[in-house]
Every structure is written in structure tokens, then in C-alpha cells.
Protein backbone atom coordinates (compact mmCIF):
# COMPACT_ATOMS: atom_id res chain seq x y z
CA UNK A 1 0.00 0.00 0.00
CA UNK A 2 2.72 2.55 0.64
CA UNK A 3 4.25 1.53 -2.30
CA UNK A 4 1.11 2.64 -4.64
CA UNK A 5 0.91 5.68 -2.35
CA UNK A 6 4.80 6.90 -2.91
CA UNK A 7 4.45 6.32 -6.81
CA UNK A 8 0.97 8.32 -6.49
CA UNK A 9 2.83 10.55 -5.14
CA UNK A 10 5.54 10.82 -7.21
CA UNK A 11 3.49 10.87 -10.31
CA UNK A 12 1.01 14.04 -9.08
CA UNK A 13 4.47 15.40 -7.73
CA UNK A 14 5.94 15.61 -11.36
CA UNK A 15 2.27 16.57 -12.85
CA UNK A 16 2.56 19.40 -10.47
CA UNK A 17 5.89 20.66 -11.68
CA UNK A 18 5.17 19.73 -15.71
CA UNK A 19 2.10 22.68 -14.88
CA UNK A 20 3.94 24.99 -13.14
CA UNK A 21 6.39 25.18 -15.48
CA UNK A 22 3.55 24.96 -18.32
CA UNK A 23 2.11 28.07 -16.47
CA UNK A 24 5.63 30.04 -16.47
CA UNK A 25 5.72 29.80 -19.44
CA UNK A 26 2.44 31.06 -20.26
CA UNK A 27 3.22 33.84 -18.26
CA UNK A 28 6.03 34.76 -19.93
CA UNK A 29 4.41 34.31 -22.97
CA UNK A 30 2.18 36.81 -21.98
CA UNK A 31 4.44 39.56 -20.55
CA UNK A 32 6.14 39.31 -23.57
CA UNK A 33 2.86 39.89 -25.68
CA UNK A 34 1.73 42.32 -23.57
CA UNK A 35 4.49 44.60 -23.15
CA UNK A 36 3.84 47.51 -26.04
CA UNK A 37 0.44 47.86 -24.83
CA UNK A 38 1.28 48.26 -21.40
CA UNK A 39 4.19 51.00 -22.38
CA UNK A 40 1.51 52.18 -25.07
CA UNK A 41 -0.85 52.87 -21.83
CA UNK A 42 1.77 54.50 -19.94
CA UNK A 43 2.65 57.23 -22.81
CA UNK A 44 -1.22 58.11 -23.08
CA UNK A 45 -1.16 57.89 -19.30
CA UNK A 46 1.62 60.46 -19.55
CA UNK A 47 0.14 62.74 -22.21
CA UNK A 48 -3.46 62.41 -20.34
CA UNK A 49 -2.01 64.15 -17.55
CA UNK A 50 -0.83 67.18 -19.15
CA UNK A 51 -3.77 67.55 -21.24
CA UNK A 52 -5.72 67.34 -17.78
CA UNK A 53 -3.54 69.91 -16.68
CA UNK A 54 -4.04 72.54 -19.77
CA UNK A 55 -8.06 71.79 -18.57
CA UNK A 56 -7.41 72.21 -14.91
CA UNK A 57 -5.93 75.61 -15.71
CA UNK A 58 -8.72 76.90 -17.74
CA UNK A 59 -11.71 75.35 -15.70
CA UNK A 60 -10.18 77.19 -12.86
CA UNK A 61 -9.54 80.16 -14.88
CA UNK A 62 -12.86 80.26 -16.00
CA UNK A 63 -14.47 79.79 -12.40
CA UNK A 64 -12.33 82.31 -10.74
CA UNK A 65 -13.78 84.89 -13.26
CA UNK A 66 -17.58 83.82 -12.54
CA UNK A 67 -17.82 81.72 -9.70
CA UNK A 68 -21.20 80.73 -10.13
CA UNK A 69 -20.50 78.01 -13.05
CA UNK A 70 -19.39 74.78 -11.84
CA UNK A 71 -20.49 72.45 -15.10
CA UNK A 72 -18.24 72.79 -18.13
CA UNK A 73 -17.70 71.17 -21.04
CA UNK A 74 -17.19 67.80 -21.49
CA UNK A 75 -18.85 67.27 -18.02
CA UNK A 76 -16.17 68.58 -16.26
CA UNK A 77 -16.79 70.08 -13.18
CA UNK A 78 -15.41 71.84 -10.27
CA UNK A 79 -15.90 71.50 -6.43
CA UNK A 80 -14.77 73.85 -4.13
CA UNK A 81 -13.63 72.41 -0.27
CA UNK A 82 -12.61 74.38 2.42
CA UNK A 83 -9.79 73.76 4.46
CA UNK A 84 -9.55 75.14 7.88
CA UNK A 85 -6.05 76.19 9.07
CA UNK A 86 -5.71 77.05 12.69
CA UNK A 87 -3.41 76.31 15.94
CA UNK A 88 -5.20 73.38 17.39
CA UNK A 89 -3.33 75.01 21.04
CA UNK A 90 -5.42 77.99 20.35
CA UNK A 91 -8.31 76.44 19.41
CA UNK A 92 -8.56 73.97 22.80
CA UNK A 93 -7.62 77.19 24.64
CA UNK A 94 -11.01 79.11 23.20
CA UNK A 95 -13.36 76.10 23.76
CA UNK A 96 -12.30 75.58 27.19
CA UNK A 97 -12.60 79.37 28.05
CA UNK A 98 -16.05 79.13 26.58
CA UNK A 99 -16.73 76.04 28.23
CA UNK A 100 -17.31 73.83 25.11
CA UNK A 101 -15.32 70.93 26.01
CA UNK A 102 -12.19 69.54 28.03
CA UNK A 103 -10.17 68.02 24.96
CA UNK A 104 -10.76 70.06 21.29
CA UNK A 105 -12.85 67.78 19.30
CA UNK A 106 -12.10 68.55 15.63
CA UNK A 107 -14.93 68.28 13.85
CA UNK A 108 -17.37 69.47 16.15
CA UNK A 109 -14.76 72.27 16.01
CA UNK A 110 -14.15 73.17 12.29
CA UNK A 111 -17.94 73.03 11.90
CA UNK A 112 -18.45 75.73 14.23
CA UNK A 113 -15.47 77.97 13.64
CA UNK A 114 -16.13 78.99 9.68
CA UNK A 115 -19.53 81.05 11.34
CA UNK A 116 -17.61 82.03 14.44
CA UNK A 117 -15.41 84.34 12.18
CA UNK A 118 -12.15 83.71 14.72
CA UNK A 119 -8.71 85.63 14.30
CA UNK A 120 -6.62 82.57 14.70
CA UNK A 121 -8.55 80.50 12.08
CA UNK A 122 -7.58 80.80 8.78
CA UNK A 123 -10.10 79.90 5.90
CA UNK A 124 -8.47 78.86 3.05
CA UNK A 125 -11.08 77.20 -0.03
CA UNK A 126 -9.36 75.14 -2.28
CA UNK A 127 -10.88 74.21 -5.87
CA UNK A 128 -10.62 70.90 -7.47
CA UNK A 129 -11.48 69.83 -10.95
CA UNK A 130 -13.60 67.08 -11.47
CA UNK A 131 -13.50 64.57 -14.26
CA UNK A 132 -16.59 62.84 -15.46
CA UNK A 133 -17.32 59.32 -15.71
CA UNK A 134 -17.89 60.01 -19.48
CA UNK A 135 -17.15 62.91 -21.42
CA UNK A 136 -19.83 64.08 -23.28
CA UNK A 137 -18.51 66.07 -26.06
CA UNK A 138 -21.88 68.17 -26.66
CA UNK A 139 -21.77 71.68 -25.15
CA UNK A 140 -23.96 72.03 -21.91
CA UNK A 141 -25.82 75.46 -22.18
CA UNK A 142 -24.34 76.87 -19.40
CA UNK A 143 -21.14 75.90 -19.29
CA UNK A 144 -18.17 77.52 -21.11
């Protein structure tokens, strides 16, 4: 019985290694015949990015000058986020004089502090450029 069992053995054993070196190959294989498209991709990939960033510039351009469009052509878009910038020493300081709290909680206190108009909080709003899912290449009526 052991016998059987160690030529079993023996026999999946070189099975294994005839399809792992069937699959190496494969792979290889494939690298190889993959190769210009994946260095084709990366030179679009490339050249995508600084055609984003010519569209970036004038998205931005255009919303600085009327702030009220945020659809543009193409679908782009643009979101605006603020960022709160602010001594977090300070900040603890002023809640515990107005006895908010006993440790600063952040978001309870960024909420608050873009209404509360404080000297030591710095508002900055930063504007991002969206990219749509799919570019639709009609113009949008109100969009530039």
C-alpha cells in the first residue's frame, strides 16, 4: 500500500511541476505579448495628464472669473472644499474658556469655527477639478 501511495505521489508530484512550469511559461508568454500595450498605456497615461492639466488651468480660470458656473464642457466640473487652518493650542484654549469641552474635538470644532469668524482660524477654499465618468462632447448650455 505505501508503495502505490509513494508512486501516487511521485506521479502528481511531477504533474505538479510539468504545470507549473507549463504556467511560467504562459506567463512569460504573456508579458512578452503584452508589453507595447502596457508602455503604449503608460505614454497616453503620460500625455493624459498634461492635457488634464491645460483643462485644470482653464476650468479654474474660468471659475475664478464667474464663480457661479461649476459644469463645463465635457462634463467637467469643479468642487470647491474648504480647508480650515488654525493652531489646534489655540483652538482647545477658546473652547475651554467658553466652556465647550475639556479636549478640542475637531470636527465638532471646524464646523463651528467657519460662522464664528475667529482671528486665529484661517479659511483657506481650495478648488478641485472634477473629471466625469464620461465625457460628453456636446456643449452644456451653461457651461463655457
Amino acid at each position: 500500500m505505501l508503495k502505490e501511495q509513494v508512486h501516487v505521489f511521485a506521479e502528481n508530484q511531477k504533474l505538479i511541476l510539468d504545470i507549473d512550469d507549463k504556467l511560467r511559461l504562459l506567463k512569460e508568454k504573456f508579458e512578452k505579448d503584452t508589453a507595447l500595450l502596457k508602455q503604449s498605456k503608460l505614454v497616453l497615461e503620460e500625455k493624459q495628464k498634461l492635457v488634464f492639466s491645460e483643462i485644470e488651468g482653464e476650468i479654474k480660470t474660468e471659475f475664478k472669473n464667474n464663480p457661479k458656473v461649476k459644469k463645463f464642457y465635457g462634463g467637467f466640473g469643479v468642487q470647491e472644499r474648504k480647508e480650515l487652518i488654525y493652531d489646534e493650542e489655540k483652538a482647545l484654549s477658546y473652547a475651554k474658556q467658553k466652556d465647550i469641552c475639556l479636549q478640542l474635538d475637531v470636527k465638532a470644532f471646524e464646523k463651528v469655527a467657519e460662522t464664528l469668524k475667529l482671528d486665529f482660524v484661517e479659511i483657506k477654499t481650495n478648488v478641485k477639478v472634477t473629471t466625469p465618468k464620461e465625457i460628453k462632447l456636446e456643449l452644456l448650455s451653461e457651461a463655457v
